[in-house]
Structure formats: structure tokens, C-alpha cells
Protein backbone atom coordinates (compact mmCIF):
# COMPACT_ATOMS: atom_id res chain seq x y z
CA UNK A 1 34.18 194.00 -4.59
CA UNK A 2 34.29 197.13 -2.89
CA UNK A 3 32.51 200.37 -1.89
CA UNK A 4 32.58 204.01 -2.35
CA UNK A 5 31.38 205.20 0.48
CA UNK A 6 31.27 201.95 2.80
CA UNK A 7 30.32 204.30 5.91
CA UNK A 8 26.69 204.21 4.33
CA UNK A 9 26.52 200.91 5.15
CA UNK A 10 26.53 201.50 8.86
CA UNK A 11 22.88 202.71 8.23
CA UNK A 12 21.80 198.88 7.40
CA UNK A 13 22.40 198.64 11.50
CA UNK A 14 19.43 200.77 12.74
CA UNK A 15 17.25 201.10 9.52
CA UNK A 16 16.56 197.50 8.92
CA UNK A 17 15.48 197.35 12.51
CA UNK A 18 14.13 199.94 12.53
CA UNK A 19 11.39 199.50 9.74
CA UNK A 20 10.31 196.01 10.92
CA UNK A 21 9.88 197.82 14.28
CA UNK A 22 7.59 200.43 12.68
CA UNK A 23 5.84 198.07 10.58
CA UNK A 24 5.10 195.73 13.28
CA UNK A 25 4.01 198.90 15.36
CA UNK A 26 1.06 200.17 12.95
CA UNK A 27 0.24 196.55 11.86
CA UNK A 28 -1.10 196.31 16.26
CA UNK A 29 -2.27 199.73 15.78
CA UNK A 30 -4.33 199.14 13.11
CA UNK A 31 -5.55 195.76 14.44
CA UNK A 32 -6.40 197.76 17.75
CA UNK A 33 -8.23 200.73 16.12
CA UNK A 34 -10.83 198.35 13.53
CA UNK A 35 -11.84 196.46 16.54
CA UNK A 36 -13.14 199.85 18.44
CA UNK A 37 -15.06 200.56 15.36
CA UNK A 38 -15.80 196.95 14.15
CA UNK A 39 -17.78 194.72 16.17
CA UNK A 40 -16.00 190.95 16.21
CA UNK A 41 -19.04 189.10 14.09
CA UNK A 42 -19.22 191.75 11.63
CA UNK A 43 -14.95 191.62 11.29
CA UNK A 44 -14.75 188.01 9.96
CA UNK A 45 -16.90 189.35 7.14
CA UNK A 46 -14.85 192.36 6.38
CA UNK A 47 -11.48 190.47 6.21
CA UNK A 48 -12.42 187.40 3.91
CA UNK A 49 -9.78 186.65 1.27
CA UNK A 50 -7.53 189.15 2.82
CA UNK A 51 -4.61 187.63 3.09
CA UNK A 52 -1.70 187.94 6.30
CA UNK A 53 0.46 186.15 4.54
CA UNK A 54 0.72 188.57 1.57
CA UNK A 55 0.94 191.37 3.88
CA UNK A 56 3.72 190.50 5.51
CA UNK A 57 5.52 189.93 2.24
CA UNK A 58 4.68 193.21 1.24
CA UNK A 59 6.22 194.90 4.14
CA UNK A 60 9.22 192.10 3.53
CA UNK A 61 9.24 193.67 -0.02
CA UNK A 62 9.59 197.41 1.77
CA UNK A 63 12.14 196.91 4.16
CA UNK A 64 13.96 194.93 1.54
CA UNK A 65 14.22 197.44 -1.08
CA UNK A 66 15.19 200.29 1.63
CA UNK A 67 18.37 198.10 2.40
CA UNK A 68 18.96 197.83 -1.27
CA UNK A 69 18.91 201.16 -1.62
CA UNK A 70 21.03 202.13 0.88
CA UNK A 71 23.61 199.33 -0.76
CA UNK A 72 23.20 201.39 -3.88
CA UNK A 73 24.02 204.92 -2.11
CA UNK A 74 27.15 203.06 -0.72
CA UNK A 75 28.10 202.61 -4.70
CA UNK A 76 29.04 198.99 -4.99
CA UNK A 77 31.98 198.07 -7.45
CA UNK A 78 33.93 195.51 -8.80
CA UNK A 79 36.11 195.17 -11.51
CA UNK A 80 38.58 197.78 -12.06
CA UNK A 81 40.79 199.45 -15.53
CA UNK A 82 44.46 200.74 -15.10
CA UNK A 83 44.12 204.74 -16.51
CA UNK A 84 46.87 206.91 -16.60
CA UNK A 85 46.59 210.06 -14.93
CA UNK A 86 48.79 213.14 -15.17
CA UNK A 87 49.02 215.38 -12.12
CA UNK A 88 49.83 219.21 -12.66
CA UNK A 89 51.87 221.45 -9.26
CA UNK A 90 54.74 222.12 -7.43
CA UNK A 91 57.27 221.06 -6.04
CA UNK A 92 57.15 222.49 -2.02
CA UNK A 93 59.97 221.68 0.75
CA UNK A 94 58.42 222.61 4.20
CA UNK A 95 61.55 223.27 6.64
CA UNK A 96 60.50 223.35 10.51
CA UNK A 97 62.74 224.74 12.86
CA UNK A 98 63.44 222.21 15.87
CA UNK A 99 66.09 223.87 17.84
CA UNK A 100 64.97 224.54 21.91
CA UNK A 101 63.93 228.13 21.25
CA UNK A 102 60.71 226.57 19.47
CA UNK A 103 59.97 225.45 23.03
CA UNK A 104 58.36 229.42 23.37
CA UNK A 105 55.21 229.33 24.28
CA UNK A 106 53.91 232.70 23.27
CA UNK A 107 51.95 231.03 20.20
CA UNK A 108 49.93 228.36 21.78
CA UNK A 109 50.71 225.70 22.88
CA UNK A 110 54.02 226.43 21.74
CA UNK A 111 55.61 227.20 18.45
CA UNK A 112 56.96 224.02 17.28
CA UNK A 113 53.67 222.30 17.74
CA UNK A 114 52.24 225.52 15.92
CA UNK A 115 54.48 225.38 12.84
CA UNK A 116 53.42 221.40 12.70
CA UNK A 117 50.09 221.97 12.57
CA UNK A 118 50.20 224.79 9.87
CA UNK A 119 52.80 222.06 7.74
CA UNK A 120 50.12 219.54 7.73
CA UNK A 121 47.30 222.34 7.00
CA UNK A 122 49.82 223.07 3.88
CA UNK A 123 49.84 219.92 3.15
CA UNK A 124 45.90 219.36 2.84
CA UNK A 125 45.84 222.76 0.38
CA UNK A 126 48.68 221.33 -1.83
CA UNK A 127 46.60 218.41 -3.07
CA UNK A 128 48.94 218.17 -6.70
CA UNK A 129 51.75 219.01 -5.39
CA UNK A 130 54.76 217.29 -4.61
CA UNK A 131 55.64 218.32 -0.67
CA UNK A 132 58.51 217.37 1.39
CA UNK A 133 60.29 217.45 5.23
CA UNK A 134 63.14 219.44 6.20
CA UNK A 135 64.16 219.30 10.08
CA UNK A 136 66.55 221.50 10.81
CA UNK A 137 68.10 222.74 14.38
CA UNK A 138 72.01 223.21 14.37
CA UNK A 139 72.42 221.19 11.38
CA UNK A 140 69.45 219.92 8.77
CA UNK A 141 68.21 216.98 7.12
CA UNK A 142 66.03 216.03 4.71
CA UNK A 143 62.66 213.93 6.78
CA UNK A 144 60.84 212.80 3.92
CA UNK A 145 61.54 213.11 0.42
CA UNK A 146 59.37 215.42 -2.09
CA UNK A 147 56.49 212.89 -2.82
CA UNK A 148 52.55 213.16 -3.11
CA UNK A 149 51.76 210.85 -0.03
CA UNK A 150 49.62 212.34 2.17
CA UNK A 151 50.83 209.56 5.37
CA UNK A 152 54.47 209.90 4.89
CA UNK A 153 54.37 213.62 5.12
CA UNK A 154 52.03 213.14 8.17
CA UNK A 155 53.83 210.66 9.97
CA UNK A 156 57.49 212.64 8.95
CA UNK A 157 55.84 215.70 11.04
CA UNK A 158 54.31 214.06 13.94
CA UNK A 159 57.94 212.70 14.69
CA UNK A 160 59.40 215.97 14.69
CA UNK A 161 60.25 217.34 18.36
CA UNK A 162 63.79 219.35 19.66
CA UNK A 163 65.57 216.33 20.22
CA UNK A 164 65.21 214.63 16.44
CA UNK A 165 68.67 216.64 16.25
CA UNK A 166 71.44 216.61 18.73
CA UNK A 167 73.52 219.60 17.26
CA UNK A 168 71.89 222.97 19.09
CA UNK A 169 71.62 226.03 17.71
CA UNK A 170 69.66 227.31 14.39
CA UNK A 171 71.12 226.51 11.11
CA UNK A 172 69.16 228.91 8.33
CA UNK A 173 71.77 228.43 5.71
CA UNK A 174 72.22 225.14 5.73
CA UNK A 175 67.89 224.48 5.81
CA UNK A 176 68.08 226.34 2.66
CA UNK A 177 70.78 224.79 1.09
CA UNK A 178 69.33 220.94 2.27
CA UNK A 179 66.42 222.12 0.50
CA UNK A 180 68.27 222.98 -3.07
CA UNK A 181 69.44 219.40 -2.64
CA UNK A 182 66.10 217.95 -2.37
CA UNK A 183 65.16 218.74 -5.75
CA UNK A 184 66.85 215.96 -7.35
CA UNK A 185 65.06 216.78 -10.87
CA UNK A 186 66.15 219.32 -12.91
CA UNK A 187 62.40 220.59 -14.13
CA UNK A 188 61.47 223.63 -15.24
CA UNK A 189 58.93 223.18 -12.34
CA UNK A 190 58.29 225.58 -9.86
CA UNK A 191 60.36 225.07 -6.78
CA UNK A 192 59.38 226.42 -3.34
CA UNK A 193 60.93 226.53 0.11
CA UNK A 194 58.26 227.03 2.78
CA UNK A 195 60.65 228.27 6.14
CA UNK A 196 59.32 227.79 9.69
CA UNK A 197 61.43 229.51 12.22
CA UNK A 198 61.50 231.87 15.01
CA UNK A 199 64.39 233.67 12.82
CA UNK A 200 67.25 232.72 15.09
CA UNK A 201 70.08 232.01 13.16
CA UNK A 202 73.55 230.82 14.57
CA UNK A 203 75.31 230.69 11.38
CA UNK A 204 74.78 234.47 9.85
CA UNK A 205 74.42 233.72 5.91
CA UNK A 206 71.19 233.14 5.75
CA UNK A 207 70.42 235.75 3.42
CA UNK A 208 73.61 234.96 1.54
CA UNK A 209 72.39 230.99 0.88
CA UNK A 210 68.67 232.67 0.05
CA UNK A 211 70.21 234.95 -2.71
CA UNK A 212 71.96 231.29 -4.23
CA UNK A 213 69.20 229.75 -3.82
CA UNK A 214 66.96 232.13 -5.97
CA UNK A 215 69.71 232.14 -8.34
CA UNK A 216 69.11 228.56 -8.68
CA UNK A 217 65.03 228.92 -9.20
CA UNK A 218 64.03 228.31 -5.78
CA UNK A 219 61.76 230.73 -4.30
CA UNK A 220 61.41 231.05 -0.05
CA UNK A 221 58.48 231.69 1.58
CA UNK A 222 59.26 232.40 5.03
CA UNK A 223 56.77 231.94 8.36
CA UNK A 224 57.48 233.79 11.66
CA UNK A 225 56.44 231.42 14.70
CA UNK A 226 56.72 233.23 17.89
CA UNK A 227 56.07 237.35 18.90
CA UNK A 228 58.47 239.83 18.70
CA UNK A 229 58.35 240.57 22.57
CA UNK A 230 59.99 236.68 22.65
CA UNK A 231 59.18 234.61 25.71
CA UNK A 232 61.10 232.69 28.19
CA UNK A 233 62.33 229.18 27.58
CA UNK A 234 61.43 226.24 29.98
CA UNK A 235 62.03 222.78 29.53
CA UNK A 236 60.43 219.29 31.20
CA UNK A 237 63.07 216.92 32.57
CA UNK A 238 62.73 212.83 32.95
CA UNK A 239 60.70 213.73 36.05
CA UNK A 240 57.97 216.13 34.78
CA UNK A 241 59.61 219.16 36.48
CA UNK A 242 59.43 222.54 34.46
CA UNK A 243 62.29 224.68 34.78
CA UNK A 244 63.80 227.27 32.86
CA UNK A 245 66.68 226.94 29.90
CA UNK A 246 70.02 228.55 30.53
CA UNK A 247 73.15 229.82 29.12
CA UNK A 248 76.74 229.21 29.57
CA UNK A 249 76.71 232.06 31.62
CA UNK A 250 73.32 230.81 33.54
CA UNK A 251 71.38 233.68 32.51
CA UNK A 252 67.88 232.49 31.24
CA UNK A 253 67.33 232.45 27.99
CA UNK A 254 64.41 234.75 25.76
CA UNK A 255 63.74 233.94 22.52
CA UNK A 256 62.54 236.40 20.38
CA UNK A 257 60.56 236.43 16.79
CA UNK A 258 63.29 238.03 14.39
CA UNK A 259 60.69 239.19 11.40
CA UNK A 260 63.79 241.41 9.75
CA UNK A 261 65.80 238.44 9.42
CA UNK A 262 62.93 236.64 7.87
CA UNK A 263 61.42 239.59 5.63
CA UNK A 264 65.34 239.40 3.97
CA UNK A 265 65.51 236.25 3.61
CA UNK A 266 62.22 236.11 1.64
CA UNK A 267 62.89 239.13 -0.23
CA UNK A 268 66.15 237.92 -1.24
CA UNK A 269 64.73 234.91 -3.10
CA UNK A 270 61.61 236.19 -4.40
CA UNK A 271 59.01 235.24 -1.62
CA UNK A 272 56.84 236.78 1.16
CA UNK A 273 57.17 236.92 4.71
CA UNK A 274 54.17 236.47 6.95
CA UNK A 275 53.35 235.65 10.70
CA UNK A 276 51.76 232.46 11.93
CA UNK A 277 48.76 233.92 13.38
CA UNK A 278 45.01 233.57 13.01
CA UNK A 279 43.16 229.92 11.57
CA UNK A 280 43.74 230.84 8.14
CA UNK A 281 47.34 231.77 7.87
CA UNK A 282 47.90 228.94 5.58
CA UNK A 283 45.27 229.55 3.24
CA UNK A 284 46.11 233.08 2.90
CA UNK A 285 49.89 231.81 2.12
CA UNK A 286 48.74 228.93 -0.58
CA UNK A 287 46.35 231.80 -1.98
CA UNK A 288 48.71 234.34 -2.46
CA UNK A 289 51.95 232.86 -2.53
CA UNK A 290 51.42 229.29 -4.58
CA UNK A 291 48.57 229.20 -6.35
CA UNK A 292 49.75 231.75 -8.65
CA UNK A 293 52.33 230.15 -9.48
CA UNK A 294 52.11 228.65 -12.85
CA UNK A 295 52.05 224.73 -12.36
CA UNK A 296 53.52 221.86 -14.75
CA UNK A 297 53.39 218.76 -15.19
CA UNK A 298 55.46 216.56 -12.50
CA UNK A 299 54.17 213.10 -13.15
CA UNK A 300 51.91 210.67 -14.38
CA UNK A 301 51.12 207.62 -12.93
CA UNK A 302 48.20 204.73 -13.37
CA UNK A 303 45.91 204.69 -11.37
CA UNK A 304 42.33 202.55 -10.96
CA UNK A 305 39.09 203.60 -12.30
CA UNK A 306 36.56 200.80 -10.50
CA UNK A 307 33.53 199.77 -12.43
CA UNK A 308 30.19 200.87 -11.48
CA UNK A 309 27.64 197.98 -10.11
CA UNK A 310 24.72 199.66 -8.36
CA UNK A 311 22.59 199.89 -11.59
CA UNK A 312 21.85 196.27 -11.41
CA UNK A 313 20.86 196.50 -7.37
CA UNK A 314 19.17 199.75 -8.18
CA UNK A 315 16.87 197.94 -10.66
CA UNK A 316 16.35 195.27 -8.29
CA UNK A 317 15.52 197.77 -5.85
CA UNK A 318 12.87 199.45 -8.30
CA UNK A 319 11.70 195.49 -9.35
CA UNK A 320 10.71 195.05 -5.48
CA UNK A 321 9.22 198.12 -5.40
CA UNK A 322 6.98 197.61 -7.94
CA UNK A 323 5.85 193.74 -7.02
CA UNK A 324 4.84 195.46 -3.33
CA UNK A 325 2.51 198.18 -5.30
CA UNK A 326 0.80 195.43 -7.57
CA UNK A 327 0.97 192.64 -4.93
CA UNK A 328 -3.08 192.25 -3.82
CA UNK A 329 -3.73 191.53 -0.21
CA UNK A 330 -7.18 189.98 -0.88
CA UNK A 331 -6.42 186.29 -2.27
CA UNK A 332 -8.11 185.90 -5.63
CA UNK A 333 -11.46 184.15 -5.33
CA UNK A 334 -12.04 180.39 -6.60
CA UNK A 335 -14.10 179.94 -9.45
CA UNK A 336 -15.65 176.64 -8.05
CA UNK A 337 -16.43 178.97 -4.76
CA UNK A 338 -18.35 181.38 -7.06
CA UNK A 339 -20.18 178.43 -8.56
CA UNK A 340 -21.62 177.33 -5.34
CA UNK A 341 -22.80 180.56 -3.97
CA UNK A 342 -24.88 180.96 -7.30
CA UNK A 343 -26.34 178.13 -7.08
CA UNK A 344 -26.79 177.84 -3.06
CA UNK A 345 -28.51 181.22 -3.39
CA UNK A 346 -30.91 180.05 -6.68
């Protein structure tokens, strides 16, 4: 057995209390208010044949059926049938730059923890769609494989940081062509690179491996993380000291957003270019970029379809309901009682 919503069930906690707590509340108050209005000789009369007994199984009957019925919002099932369902999209590869220049912080709080965030806000709008992991720094590999689970991909991208890869530097070319190799089946599907990158490249044929790439079917989106007027690199040793990253020649190091770089390379294989910038950037890029992409059919797999069960509680529920309505609190009067007060008063 199991539930479609068991959070509802957390309501059992206060509401059941809480009811008897009520009940018991206006059963004093209303015990309290006849007996200002009632003198006590003149009460005994009032109440005969009531009964406390059935009035406390009435309000048994109440609080009864409101648990019930929040069992039934909670949508209890059991039993299940294997279904096969076929799932229309694309196939996406989301590449993350991890080399040290993603250390900038002028794109809080810094731009490889800004290009994570937007890969897992892809990831939420690409709900039939196969997505994948690309780290890349001065070589790339491939972090998790094209695949529709939502905790792989999430786990894949919480691990990434600038040491998953030893090799410095920025390796465009070799992002893209990891990413050609990561579509393993030759579909007429849709394939998509998604780039994030400051635009630093080490390697200088980045626009060469786009152009193969697009002769192959892939098509690269490409995100700028960072500003153009670059920022200063700094870096936290073992002790928790900040200082700032050098080169060879001890000159510190600025990293700057390269947005020509990137504009080529999406240009060269079909794609957009836009900046990581405002809450929505990723919406804006599923919206206009893959959505309109025409979307096949990449797989079909069984899946369970539960049975329903809360019809039977909910007509229990409504049974209860009813018995409380109908339920007298007066007891019914004996007919050998009735007898003898005719005939005591003749």
C-alpha cells in the first residue's frame, strides 16, 4: 500500500487533536451556559432520555470521518499494472567549464557555482529529455551519461569544483568533441550541446570542432559566465587564507568574459549565444532555443500505474457521516414506561 500525497497525512497529527479538543470545549460550554438559564430542578426534566452516551459517539462519528477524509485526500493505493510509456525530447549534453578562471567572482558567488545552478535549473525545464555531464578544464570528460534521472544529473553537478581535473587550462575543442561522443545512438533525434564557459580557450579550434560538430547534427548553445570587464582570480589554500592566482611570470591573473569567442562558436553550429544573467536566463534559453526544436521519440519504458483505493474509505467516510445525522440523542422511550404513566395518571 502506498500514498499519493503521504505529506497529507501529517494533518492526522494536529486535526484529530484538535477536534476532540474543540468538541470537548463546547460540550463544557454548553453545559455552563443551560445552567445560567436553567434552574437545577427544572434541568433533570429537560434532559430525560437524552442520552451522553450517544453524544459522545456522535462526536466519535465526526472526528472519525474527518480523519478518513483526510486518508482519502492522501489517495491511498495498492495494487499496481506495468504500462508502457513512450517519452518524446532531446537529447542535451550540458558542458561546465571547471578550469581556475571560473573561480571569478564577478557573477555571484562566483561563476562556477553560477553555471551549476543554471545546469540544474536546465535540468528541471527538460523534463523529456535525455540530459547529460560534461566537465571539462584542460582536458574533458564525460560526468554522467545522457539519461532521464533527475539524481544522477544532480549529484554529477554538485561534485563538480576546479580540482575534478588536474590538467589546467580551458579545453573548448575537446568539450565539444567529448560531447559528439556522448551520443552513442545514431537517431535522427535532435542533439544539443549546452556550453558553460567564461570563453577562455587554450587550445584555439574551438570554432573549427563547432563547425564538425554541426556537420555531424549537433547544434551548440553557448552561455557566457563572467563580465566582460573580467575580475581578478583568488584562491583559498588548506588554511583558509585568500590570496590571489598567478602566472609563470607572477603577474596576477584577470579573467575576462570572451562573448566573440562564444557568439562564433554558436553561430558556427547553428545555436545562440546568451549571457548568464538575470533569474530567468534558463527559461528564456529552453524557450527559445529547445523547445522549438521538433522532438522524437527516444524511448519507451514500463512504468507503474497504482490502483485507486480511496473510493471505498470515501464511502466509509460518507457511511459515518450519515449514521451521526440520523443517530438520536434522546433514547427511545419504553413501551412498558408509557403504559404506567397512563395508567398512574387515570
Amino acid at each position: 500500500m502506498r500514498f499519493e500525497h503521504p505529506n497529507l497525512l501529517w494533518l492526522l497529527i494536529p486535526a484529530v487533536p484538535a477536534l476532540i479538543a474543540f468538541f470537548w470545549w463546547t460540550w463544557r460550554t454548553k453545559k455552563r451556559l443551560i445552567s445560567q438559564f436553567v434552574q437545577s430542578r427544572l434541568l433533570a426534566n429537560l434532559t430525560v432520555g437524552v442520552s451522553t452516551t450517544r453524544q459522545k459517539i456522535r462526536i466519535g462519528l465526526l472526528v472519525t470521518s474527518v480523519a478518513f477524509l483526510i486518508i482519502v485526500l492522501a489517495r491511498p493505493q495498492w495494487g499496481f499494472d506495468w504500462e508502457e510509456a513512450k517519452q518524446r525530447g532531446l537529447d542535451v549534453v550540458v558542458a561546465i567549464d571547471t578550469s581556475k578562471s571560473m573561480l571569478a567572482e564577478d557573477v555571484a558567488p562566483n561563476r562556477l557555482t553560477r553555471a551549476k545552478l543554471a545546469a540544474l535549473d536546465l535540468k528541471r525545464l527538460a523534463k523529456t529529455d535525455r540530459v547529460g555531464l560534461i566537465a571539462f578544464a584542460g582536458n574533458a570528460f564525460l560526468q554522467c551519461p545522457l539519461s532521464f534521472e533527475d539524481e544522477a544529473f544532480r549529484q554529477s553537478v554538485n561534485a563538480l569544483d576546479v580540482n575534478i581535473i588536474p590538467q589546467g587550462g580551458t579545453a573548448l575543442a575537446e568539450s565539444i568533441e567529448t560531447a559528439q561522443a556522448a551520443f552513442k545512438d545514431k537517431t535522427d533525434n535532435h542533439k544539443v550541446l549546452v556550453l558553460f564557459t567564461d570563453g577562455e580557450d587554450h587550445d584555439g579550434h574551438a570554432v573549427e570542432a563547432a563547425k564538425s560538430a554541426a556537420k555531424d547534427g549537433l547544434r551548440i548553445f553557448t552561455i557566457g559566465v563572467g563580465s566582460a570587464n573580467g575580475e581578478l582570480l583568488r584562491t583559498i589554500d588548506a588554511r583558509g587564507r585568500s590570496d590571489y592566482i598567478k602566472d609563470e611570470q607572477g603577474n596576477v591573473v584577470k579573467s575576462h568574459l570572451n562573448e566573440k569567442l562564444l557568439r562564433d562558436i554558436a553561430q558556427a553550429a547553428d545555436g545562440f549565444y546568451m549571457q548568464l544573467t538575470g533569474a530567468n536566463a534558463m527559461e528564456l534559453l529552453y524557450e527559445r532555443g529547445l523547445a522549438p526544436l521538433p522532438k522524437t521519440e527516444i524511448s519507451a519504458r514500463r512504468i507503474k500505474r497504482y490502483h485507486e483505493r480511496y473510493q471505498w474509505l470515501l464511502g466509509f467516510t460518507i457511511a459515518l457521516l450519515i449514521a451521526e445525522m440520523f443517530l438520536p440523542e434522546r433514547r427511545p422511550a419504553r413501551r412498558a414506561s408509557v403504559q404506567y404513566s397512563v395508567a398512574s395518571v387515570r
